[in-house]
Protein backbone atom coordinates (compact mmCIF):
# COMPACT_ATOMS: atom_id res chain seq x y z
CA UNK A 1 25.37 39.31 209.44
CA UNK A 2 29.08 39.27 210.05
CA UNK A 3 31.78 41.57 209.47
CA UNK A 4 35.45 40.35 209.31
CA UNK A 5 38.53 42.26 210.83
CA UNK A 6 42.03 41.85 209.52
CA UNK A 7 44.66 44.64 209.41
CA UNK A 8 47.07 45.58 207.23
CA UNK A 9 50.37 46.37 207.57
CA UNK A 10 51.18 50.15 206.42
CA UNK A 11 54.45 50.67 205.16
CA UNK A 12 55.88 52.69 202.80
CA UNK A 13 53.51 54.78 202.43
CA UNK A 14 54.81 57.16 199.55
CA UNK A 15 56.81 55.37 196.87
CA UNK A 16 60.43 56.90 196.48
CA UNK A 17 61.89 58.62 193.92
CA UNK A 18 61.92 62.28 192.49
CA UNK A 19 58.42 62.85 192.10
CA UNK A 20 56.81 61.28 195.60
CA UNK A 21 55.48 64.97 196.16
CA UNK A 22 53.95 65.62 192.90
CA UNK A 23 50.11 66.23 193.79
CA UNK A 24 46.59 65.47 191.69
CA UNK A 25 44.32 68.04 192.06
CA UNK A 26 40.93 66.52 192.41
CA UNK A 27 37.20 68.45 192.32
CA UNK A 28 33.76 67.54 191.09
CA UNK A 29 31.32 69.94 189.50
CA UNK A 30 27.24 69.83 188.81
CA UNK A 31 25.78 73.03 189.13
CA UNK A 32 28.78 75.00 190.18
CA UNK A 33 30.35 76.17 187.39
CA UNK A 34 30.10 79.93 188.42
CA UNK A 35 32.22 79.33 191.09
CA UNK A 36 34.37 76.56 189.06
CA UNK A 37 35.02 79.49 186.71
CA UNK A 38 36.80 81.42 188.97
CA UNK A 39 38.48 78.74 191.21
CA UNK A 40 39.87 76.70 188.77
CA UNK A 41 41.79 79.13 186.27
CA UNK A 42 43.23 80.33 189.90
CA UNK A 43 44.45 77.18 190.81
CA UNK A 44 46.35 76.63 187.09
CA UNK A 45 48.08 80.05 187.77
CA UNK A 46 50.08 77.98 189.96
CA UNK A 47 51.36 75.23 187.97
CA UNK A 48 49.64 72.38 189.66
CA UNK A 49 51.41 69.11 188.69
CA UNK A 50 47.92 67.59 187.71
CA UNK A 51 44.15 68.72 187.69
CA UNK A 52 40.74 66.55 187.40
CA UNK A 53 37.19 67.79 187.10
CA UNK A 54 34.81 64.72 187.28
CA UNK A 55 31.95 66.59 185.59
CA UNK A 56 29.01 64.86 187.37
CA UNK A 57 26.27 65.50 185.14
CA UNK A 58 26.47 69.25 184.89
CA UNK A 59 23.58 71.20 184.07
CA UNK A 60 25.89 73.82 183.01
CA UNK A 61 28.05 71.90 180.29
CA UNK A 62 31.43 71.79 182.79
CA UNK A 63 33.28 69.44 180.62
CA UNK A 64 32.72 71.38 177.60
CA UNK A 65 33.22 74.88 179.13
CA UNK A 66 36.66 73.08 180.25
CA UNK A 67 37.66 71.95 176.64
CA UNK A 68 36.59 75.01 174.58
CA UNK A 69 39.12 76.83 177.02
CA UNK A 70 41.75 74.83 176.25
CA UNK A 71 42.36 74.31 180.04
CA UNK A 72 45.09 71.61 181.10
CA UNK A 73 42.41 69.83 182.88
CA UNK A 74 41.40 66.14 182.93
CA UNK A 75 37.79 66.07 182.42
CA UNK A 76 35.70 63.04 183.49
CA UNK A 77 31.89 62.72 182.18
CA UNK A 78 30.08 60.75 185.01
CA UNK A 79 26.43 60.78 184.36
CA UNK A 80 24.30 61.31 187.94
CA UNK A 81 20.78 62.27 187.91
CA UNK A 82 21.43 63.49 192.15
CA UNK A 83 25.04 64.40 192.93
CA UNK A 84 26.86 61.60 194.39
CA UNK A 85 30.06 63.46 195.59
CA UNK A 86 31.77 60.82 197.33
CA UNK A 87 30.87 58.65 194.06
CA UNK A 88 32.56 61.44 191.54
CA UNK A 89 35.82 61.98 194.36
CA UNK A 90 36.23 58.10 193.82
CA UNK A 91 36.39 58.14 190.09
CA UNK A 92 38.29 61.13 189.48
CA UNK A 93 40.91 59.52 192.39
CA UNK A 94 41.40 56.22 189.75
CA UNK A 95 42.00 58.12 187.31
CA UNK A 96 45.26 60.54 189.27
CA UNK A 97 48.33 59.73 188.13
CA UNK A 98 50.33 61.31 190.90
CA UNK A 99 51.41 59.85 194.59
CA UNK A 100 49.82 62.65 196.53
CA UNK A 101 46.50 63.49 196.11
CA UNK A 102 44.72 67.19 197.08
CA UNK A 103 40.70 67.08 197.00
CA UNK A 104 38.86 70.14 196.61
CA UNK A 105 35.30 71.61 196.60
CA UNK A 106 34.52 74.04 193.31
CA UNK A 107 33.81 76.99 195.41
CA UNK A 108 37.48 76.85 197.58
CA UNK A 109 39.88 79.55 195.85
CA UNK A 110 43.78 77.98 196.32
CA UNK A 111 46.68 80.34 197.48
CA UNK A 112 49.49 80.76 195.55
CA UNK A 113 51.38 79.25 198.89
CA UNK A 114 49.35 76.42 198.78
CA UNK A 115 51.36 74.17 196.37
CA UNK A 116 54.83 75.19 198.26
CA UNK A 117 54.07 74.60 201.55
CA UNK A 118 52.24 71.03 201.06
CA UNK A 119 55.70 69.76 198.82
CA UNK A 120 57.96 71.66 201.99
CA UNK A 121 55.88 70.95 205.35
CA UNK A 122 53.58 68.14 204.57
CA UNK A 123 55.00 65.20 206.50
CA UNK A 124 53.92 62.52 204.01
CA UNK A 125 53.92 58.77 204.78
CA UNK A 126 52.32 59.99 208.06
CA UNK A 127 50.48 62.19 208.53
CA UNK A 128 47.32 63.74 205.99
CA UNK A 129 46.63 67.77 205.75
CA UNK A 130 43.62 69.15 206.24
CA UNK A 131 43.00 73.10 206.71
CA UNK A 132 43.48 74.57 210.79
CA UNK A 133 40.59 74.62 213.49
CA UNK A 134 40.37 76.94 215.97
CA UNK A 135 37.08 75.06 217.22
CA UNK A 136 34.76 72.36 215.66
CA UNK A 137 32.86 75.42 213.44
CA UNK A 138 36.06 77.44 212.24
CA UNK A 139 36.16 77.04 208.46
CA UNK A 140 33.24 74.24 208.10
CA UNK A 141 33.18 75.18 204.24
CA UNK A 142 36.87 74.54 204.01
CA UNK A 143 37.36 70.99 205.48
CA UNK A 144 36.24 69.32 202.78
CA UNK A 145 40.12 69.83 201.12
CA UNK A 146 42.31 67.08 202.22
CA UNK A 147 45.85 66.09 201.21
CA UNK A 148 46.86 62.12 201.35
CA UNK A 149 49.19 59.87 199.74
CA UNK A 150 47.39 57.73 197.10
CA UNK A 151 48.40 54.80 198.36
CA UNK A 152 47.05 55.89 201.42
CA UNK A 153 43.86 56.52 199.94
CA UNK A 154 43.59 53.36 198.49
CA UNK A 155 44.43 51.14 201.02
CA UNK A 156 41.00 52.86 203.17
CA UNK A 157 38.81 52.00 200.38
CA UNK A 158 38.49 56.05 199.29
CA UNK A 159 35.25 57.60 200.66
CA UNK A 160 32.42 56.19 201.61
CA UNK A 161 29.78 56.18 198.82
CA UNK A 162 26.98 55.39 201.80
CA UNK A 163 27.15 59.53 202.14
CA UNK A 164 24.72 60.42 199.71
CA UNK A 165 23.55 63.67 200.94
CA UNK A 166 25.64 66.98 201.42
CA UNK A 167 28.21 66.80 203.72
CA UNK A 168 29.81 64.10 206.62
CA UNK A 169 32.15 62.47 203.89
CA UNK A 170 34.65 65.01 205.12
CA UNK A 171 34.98 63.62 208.65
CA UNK A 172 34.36 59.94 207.58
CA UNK A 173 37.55 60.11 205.39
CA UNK A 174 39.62 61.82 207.94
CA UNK A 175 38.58 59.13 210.67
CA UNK A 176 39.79 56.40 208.22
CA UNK A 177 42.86 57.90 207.47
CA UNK A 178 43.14 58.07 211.30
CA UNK A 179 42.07 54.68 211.87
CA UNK A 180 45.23 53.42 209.19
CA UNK A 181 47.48 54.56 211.25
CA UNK A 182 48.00 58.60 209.93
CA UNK A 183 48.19 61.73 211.75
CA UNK A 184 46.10 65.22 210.85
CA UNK A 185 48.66 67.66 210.66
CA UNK A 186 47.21 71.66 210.04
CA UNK A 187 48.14 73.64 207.20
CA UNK A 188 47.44 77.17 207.86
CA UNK A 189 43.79 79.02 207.69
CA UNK A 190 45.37 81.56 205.09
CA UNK A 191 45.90 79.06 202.24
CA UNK A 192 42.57 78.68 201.56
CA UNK A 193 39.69 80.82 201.00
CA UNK A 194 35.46 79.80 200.31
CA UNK A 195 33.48 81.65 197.66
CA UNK A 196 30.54 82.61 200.18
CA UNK A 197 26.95 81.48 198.83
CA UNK A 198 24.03 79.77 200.49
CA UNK A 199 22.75 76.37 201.27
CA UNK A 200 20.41 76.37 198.28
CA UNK A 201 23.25 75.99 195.99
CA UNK A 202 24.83 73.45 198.30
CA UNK A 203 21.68 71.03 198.16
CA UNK A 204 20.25 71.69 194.89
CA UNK A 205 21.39 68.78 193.17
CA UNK A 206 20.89 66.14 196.39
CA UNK A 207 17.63 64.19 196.50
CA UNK A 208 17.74 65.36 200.34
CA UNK A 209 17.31 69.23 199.74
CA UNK A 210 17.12 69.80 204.01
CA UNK A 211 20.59 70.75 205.21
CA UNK A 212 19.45 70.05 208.25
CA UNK A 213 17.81 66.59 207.38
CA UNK A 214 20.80 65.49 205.63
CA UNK A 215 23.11 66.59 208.96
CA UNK A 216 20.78 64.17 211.24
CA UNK A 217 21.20 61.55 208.39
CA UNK A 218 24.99 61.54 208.09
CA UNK A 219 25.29 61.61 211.83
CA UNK A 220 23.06 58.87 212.76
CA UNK A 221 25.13 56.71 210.39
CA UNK A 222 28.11 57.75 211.32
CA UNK A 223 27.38 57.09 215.29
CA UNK A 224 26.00 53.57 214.28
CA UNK A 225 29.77 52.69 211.78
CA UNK A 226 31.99 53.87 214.82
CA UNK A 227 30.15 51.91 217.26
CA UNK A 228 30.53 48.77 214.84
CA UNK A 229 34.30 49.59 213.79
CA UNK A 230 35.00 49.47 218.45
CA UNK A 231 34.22 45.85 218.29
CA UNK A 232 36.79 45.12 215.46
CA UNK A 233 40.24 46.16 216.31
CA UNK A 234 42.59 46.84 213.70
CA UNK A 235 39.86 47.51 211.12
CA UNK A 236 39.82 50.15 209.11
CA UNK A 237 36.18 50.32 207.27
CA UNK A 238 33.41 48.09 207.28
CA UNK A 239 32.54 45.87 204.65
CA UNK A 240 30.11 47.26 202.16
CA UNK A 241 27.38 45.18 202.73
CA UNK A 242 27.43 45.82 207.01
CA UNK A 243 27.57 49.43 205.98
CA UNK A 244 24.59 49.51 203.60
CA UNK A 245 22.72 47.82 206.17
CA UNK A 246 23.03 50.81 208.84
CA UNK A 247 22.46 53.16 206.03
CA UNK A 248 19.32 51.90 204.42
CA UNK A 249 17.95 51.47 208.74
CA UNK A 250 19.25 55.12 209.00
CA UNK A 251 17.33 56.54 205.77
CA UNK A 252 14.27 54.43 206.25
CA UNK A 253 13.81 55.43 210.17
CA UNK A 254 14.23 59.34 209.23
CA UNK A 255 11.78 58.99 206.40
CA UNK A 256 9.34 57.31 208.27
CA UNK A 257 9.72 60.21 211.30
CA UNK A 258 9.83 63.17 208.57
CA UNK A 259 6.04 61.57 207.43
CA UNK A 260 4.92 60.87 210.94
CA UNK A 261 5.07 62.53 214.24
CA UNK A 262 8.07 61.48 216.05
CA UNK A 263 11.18 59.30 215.73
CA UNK A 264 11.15 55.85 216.47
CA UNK A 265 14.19 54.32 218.20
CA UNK A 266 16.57 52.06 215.23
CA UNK A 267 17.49 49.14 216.26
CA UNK A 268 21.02 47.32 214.80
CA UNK A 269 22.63 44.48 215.32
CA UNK A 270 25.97 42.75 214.34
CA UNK A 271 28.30 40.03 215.13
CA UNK A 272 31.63 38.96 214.94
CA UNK A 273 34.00 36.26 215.07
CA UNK A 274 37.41 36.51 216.96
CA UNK A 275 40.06 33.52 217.78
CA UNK A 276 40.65 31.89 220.47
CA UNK A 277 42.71 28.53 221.69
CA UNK A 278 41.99 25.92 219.21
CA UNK A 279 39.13 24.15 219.35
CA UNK A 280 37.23 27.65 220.56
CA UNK A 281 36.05 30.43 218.76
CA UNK A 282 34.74 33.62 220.11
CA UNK A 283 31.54 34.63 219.21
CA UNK A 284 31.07 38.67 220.35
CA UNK A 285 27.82 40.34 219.15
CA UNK A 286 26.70 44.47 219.76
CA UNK A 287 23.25 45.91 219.82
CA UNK A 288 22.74 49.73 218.69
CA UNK A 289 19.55 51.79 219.17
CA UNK A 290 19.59 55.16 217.82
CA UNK A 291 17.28 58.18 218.86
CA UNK A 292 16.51 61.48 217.99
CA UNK A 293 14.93 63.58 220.49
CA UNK A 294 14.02 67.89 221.11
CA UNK A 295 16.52 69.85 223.38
């Protein structure tokens, strides 16, 4: 298996003109209507420029709750028997019409400061905007809104639809916006707010229900991409096929240690070709074991 590096060059980032700050509010919905209900007619107080609801197969009838409101809301119907977040965040992105684009969990209520201080502070065409962190754990619920230029978003491929189970897509965009050349920049804690509830509701819909399961998951493929991604400079996601081969390792090694007694090691490898003086070619190649073991 090989993967190929090339980079891109990133320039202009935002297209110019009067409306380069005009933002595309993005959220997905199955099974969270109750907090959708309150989140979303707060967020329309404010005269966002655009909204999208990618109604992912809503037990509760989203997209019709939505349209008998009369809400100015772009509704997507995506059929999913499991949620697929990083799946619905992809389609409802196609579908934004604006050069900046804010995504946003159903349960985050919006400040009315929000808006104003993205289109004033927000250093577009380089940096992205993601919520302040006083340590790794300071509003966990709340990193899951990020701000980037479309184009920007585009030209990483969007998320990565590997991260089936709840959570890690967060970080995984944020490092590929990183990776294209972006800054983080903070906007402040007091913009945002989460509607508190428990991991039940967070899981529900996932075929992994295990928080906890899910966490190893997403980190053991997430260790195995970044070690991949150091042997090809410049590059700013793998190609699909290397990463469905660490992901289908990663899901098949936890199942197999969920129904036995202990994890066995998962073994990976990849290679590469680089150039060199003509008529040589560099031929690099990495090995990656992961393991899971008790502290």
């Amino acid at each position: 298996m090989r993967a190929q590096s090339e980079t891109k060059k990133i320039e202009n980032r935002l297209p110019k003109g009067t409306d380069e700050r005009k933002i595309s509010f993005i959220t997905t919905c199955k099974g969270r209507l109750e907090h959708l209900k309150q989140t979303l007619p707060n967020l329309i107080r404010y005269s966002p420029d655009e909204v999208i609801v990618v109604d992912a197969g809503c037990p509760d009838r989203t997209a019709s709750w939505i349209k008998e409101h009369g809400l100015p809301v772009k509704v997507i119907e995506e059929p999913m028997d499991r949620f697929h977040l990083t799946r619905a965040r992809n389609i409802g992105a196609k579908i934004a019409s604006n050069p900046v684009l804010c995504f946003w969990d159903a349960d985050i209520m919006i400040s009315s400061d929000f808006i104003p201080w993205i289109k004033t502070h927000w250093r577009a065409g380089s940096t992205y905007a993601v919520r302040k962190q006083n340590h790794p754990y300071d509003g966990i619920h709340e990193q899951g809104t990020v701000v980037c230029a479309a184009q920007d978003f585009k030209l990483i491929g969007g998320y990565d639809e590997m991260y089936n189970a709840y959570g890690g897509e967060d970080h995984d965009l944020k490092e590929k916006l990183s990776r294209s050349g972006l800054r983080q920049q903070s906007f402040p804690q007091k913009l945002l707010q989460s509607l508190p509830h428990n991991d039940e509701i967070r899981t529900r819909f996932y075929k992994e229900k295990n928080k906890k399961m899910s966490s190893i998951k997403n980190r053991l493929y997430a260790a195995a991409k970044r070690t991949v991604l150091g042997m090809l400079p410049g590059m700013i996601e793998l190609p699909l096929e290397t990463r469905k081969i660490i992901s289908d390792k990663v899901e098949s090694g936890v199942k197999d240690w969920v129904e036995g007694t202990e994890f066995k090691k998962l073994r990976l490898e990849f290679s590469a070709k680089a150039w060199l003086p003509p008529p040589y070619r560099m031929l690099h190649s990495i090995s990656i074991e992961l393991s899971v073991e008790e502290v």
